[in-house]
C-alpha atoms as a PDB file:
ATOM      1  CA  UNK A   1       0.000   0.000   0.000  1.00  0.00           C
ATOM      2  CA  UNK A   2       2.808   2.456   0.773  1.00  0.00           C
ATOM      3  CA  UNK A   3       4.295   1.799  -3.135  1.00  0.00           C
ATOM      4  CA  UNK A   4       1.073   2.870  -4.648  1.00  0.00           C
ATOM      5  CA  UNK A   5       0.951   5.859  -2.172  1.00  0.00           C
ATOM      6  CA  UNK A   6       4.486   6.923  -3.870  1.00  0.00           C
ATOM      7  CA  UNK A   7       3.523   6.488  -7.105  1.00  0.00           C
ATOM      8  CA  UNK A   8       0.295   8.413  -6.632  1.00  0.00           C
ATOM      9  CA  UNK A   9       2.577  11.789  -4.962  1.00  0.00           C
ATOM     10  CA  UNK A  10       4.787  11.722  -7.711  1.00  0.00           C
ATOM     11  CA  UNK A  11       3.251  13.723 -10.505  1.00  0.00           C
ATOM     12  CA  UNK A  12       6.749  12.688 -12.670  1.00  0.00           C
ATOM     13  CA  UNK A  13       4.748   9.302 -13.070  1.00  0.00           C
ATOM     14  CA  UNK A  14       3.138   8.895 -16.024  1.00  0.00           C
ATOM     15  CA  UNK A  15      -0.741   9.046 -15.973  1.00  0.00           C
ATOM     16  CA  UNK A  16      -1.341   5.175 -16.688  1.00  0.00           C
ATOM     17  CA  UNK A  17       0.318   4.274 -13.481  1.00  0.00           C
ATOM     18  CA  UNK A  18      -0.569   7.086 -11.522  1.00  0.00           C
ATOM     19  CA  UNK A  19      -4.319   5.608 -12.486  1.00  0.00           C
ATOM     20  CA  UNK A  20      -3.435   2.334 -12.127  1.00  0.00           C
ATOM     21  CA  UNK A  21      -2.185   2.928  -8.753  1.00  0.00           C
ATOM     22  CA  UNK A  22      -5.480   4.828  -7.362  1.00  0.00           C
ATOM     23  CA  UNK A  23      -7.575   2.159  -9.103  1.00  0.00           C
ATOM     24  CA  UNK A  24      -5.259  -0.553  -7.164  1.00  0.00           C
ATOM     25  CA  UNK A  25      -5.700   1.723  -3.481  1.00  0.00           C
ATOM     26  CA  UNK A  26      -9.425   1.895  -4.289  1.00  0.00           C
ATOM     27  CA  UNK A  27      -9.599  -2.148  -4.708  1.00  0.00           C
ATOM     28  CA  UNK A  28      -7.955  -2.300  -1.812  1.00  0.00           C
ATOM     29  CA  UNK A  29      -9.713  -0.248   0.069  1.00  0.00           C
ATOM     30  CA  UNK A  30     -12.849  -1.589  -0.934  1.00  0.00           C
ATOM     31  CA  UNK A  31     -12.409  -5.339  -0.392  1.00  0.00           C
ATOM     32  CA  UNK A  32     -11.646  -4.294   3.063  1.00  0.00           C
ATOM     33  CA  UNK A  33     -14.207  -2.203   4.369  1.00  0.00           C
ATOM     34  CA  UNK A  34     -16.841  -3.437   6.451  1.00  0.00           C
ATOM     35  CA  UNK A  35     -20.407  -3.507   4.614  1.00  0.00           C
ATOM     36  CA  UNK A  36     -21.684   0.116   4.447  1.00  0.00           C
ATOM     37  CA  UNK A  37     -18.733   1.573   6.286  1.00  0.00           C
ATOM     38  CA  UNK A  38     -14.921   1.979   4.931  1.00  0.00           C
ATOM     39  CA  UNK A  39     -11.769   0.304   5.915  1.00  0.00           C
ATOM     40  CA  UNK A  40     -12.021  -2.162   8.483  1.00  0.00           C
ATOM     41  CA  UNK A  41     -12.722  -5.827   8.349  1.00  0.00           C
ATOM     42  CA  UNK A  42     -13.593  -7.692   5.060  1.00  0.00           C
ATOM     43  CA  UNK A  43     -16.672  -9.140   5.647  1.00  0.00           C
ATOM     44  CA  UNK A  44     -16.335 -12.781   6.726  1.00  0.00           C
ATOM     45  CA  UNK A  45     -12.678 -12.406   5.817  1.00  0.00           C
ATOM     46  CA  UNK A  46     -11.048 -11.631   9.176  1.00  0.00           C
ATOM     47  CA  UNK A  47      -8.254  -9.864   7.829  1.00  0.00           C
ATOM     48  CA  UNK A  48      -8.033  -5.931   8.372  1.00  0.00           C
ATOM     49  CA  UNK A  49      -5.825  -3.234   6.616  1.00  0.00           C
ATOM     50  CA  UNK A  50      -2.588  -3.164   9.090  1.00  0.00           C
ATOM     51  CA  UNK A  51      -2.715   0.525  11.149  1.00  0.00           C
ATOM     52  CA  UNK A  52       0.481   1.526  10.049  1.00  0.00           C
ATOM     53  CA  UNK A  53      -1.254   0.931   6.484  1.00  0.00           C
ATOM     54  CA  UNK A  54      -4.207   3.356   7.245  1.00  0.00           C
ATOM     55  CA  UNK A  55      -2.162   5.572   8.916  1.00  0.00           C
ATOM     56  CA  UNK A  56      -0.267   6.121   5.682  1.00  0.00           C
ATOM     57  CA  UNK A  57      -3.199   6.603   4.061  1.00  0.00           C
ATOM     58  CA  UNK A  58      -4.907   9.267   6.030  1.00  0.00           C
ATOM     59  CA  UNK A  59      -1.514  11.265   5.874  1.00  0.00           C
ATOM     60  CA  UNK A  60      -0.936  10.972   2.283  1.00  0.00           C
ATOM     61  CA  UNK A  61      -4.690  11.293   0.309  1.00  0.00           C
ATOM     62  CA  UNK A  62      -5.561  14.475   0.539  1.00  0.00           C
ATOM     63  CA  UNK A  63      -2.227  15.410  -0.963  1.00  0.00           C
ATOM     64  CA  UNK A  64      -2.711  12.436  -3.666  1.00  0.00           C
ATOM     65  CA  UNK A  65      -6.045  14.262  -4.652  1.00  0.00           C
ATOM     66  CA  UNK A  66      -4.784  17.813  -4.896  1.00  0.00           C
ATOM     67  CA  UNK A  67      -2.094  16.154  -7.263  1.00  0.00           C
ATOM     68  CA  UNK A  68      -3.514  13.663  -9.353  1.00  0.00           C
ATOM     69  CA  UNK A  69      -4.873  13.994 -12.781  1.00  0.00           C
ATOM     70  CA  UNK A  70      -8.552  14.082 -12.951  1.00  0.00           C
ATOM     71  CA  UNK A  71      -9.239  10.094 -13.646  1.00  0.00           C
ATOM     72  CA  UNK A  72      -7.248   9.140 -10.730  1.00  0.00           C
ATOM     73  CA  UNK A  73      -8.483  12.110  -8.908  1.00  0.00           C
ATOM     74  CA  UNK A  74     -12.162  10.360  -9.633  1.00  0.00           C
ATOM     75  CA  UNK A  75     -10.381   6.641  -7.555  1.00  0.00           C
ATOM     76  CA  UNK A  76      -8.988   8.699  -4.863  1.00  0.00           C
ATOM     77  CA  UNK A  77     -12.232  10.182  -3.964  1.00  0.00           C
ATOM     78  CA  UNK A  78     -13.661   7.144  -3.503  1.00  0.00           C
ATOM     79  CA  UNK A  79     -10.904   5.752  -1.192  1.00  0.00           C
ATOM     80  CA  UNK A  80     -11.533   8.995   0.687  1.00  0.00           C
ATOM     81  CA  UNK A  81     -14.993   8.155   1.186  1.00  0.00           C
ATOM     82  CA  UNK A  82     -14.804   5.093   2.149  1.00  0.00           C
ATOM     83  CA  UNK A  83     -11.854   6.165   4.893  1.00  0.00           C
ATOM     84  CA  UNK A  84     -14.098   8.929   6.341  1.00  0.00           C
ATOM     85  CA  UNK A  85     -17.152   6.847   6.352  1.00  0.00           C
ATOM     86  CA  UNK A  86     -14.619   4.489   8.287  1.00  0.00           C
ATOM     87  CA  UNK A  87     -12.055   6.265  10.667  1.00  0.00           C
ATOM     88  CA  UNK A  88     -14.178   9.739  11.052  1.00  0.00           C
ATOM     89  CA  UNK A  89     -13.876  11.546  13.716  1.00  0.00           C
ATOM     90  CA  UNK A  90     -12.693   8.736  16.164  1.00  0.00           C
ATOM     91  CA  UNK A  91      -9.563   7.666  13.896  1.00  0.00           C
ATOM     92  CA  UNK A  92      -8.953  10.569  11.979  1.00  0.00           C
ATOM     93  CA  UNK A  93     -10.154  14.116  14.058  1.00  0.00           C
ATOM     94  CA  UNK A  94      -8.745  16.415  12.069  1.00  0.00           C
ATOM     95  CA  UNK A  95      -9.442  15.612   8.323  1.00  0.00           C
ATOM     96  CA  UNK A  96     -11.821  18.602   8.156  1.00  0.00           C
ATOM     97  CA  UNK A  97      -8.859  20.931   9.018  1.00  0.00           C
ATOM     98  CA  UNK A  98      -6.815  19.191   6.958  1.00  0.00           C
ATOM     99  CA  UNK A  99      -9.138  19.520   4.216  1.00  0.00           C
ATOM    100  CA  UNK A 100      -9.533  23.396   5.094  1.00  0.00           C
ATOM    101  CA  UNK A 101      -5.665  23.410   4.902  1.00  0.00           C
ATOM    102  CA  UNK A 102      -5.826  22.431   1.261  1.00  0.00           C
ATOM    103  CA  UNK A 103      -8.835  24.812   0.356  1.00  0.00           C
ATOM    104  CA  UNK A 104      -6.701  27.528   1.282  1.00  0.00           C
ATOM    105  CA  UNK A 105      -3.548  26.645   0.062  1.00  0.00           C
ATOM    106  CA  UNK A 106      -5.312  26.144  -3.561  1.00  0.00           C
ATOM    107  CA  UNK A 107      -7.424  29.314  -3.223  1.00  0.00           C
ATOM    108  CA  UNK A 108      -3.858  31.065  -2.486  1.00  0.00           C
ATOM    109  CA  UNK A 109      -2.802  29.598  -5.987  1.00  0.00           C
END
């Protein structure tokens, strides 16, 4: 999961595996989300995405979004949702500042 995080913040990357990359983080994201809620448990599966894992996540997609073309802009929004709808507020407290943080900074550009 950290790989594809890399290759989604480096806009260097060609746009084929920048998409490729969100497409992979959404699957992954998906398959392990508990039914009607984001990451977590996959249903039945007993597995969970590792903290650390998650962790990197929450630091890194906001960032990832600002970035990205729009097609992998469209897979990152979806990992997003499914991470809010998971870890917010108890896991994650300050994602609306952070997303006020990167309102500003683009309205300053």
């Amino acid at each position: 999961m950290q790989v594809t995080q890399q290759v989604l913040a480096v806009p260097s990357r060609g746009q084929t595996d920048r998409r490729r990359s969100a497409i992979r983080q959404e699957s992954h994201v998906n398959v392990h989300k508990p039914s009607g809620r984001g990451c977590g448990r996959a249903e039945g599966s007993g597995s969970a995405i590792p903290e650390g894992d998650k962790v990197a996540v929450r630091d890194n997609l906001l960032e990832g979004i600002v970035r990205a073309p729009p097609l992998v802009r469209a897979q990152l929004g979806e990992c997003l949702k499914a991470v809010v709808y998971s870890d917010f507020p108890d896991r994650w407290p300050g994602i609306l500042h952070a997303i006020q943080q990167q309102l500003a900074t683009q309205a300053r550009s």
